[in-house]
Protein backbone atom coordinates (compact mmCIF):
# COMPACT_ATOMS: atom_id res chain seq x y z
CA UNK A 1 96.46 114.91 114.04
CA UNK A 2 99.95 114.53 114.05
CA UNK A 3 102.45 115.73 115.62
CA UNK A 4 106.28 116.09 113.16
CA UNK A 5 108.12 116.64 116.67
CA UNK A 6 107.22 113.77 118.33
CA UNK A 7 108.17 110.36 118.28
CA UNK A 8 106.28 107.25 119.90
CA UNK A 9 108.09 103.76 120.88
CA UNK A 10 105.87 101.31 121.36
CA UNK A 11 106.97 97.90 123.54
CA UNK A 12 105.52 94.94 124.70
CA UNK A 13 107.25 94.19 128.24
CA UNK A 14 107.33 91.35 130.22
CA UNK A 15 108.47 92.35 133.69
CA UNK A 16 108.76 89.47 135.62
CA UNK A 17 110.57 86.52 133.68
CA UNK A 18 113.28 83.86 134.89
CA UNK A 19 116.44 83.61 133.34
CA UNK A 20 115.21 80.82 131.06
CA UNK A 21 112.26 82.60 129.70
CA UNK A 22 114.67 85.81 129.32
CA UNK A 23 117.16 84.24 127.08
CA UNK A 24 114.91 82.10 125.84
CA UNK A 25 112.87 85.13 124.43
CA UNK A 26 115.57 86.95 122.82
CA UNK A 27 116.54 83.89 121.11
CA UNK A 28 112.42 83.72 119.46
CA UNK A 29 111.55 87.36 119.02
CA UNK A 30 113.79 89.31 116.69
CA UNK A 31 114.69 92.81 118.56
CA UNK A 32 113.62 91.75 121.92
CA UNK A 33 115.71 92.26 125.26
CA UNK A 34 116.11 91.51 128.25
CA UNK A 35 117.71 92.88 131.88
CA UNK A 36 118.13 91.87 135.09
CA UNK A 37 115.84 93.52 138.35
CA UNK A 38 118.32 92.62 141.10
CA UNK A 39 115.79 94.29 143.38
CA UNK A 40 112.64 91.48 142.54
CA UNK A 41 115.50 88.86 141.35
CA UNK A 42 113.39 88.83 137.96
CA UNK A 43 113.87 89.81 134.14
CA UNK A 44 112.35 92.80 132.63
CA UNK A 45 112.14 91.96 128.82
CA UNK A 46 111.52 94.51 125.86
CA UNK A 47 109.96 93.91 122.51
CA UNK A 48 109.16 96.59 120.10
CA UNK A 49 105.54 95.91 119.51
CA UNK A 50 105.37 95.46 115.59
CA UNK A 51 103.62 93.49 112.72
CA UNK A 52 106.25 91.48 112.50
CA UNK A 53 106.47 90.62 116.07
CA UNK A 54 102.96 90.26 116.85
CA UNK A 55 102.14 86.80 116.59
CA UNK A 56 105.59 86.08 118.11
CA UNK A 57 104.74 87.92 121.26
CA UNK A 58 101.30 86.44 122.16
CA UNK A 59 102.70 82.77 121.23
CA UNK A 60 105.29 83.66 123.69
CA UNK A 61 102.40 84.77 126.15
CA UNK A 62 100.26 82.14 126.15
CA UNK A 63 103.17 78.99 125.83
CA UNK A 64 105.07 80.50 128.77
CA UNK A 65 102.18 81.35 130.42
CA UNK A 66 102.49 85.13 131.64
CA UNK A 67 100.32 86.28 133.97
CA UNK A 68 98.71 89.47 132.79
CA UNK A 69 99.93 91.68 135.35
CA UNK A 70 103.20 90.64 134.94
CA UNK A 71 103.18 92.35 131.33
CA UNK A 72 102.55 96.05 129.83
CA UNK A 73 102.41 98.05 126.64
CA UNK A 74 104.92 100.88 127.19
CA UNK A 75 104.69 103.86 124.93
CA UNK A 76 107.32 106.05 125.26
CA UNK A 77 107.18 109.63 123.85
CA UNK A 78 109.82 112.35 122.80
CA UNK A 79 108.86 115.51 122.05
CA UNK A 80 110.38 118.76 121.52
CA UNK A 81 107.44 120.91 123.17
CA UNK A 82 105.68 120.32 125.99
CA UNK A 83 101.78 119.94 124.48
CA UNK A 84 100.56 118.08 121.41
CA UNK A 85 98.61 115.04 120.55
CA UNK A 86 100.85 111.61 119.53
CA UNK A 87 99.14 109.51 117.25
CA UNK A 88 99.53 105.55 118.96
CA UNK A 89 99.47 103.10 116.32
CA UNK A 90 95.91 100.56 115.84
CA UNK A 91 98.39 98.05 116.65
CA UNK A 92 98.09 99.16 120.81
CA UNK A 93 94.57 98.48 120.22
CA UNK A 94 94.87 95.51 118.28
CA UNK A 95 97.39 93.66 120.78
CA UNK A 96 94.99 94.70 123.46
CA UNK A 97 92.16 92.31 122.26
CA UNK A 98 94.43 89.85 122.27
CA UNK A 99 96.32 90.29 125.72
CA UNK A 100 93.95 92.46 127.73
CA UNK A 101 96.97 94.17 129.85
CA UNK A 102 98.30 97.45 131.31
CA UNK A 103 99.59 100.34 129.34
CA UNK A 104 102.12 102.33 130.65
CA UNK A 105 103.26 105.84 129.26
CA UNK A 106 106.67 107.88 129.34
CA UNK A 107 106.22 111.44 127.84
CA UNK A 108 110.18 113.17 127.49
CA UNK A 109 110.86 116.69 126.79
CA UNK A 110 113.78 117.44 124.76
């Protein structure tokens, strides 16, 4: 079922980078981005989780070599009403065969 008044975002995030691996990233993965955590002295980096970037983002994985908990899929919802099912694309469940990690949710209400 779905839902007209609600939207889903769906990233892959790698929260603990270096500088290097930050730039580095937006420089490989079209749409990806990157910020500094002053308070871990880290990088949190952003990548919408798409067909397009799929590959991209588990070559990235494995050749930097992230560990898993440093990673997450972050779905972030906006609704207009409090209750209602979101549909979350195959391609959560697909990218978690290949990178087994976390999924973290953000539900807003307009």
């Amino acid at each position: 079922m779905n839902n007209s008044n609600m939207e889903a975002e769906i990233s892959f995030r790698f929260l603990s980078l270096d500088k290097f691996q930050a730039y580095s990233l937006v420089r490989e993965i079209l749409g990806s981005t990157h910020k500094e955590d002053l308070e871990n002295k880290c990088y949190v980096a952003c990548v919408p989780l798409t067909q397009q970037n799929f590959e991209d983002i588990n070559d990235y994985y494995v050749r930097q070599r992230i560990e898993i908990e440093a990673c997450d899929i972050f779905v972030s919802v906006n609704s207009d009403s409090a209750s209602g099912i979101v549909d979350i694309p195959l391609i959560v469940n697909r990218m978690l065969k290949y990178i087994d990690c976390k999924l973290t949710f953000s539900f807003t209400v307009a």
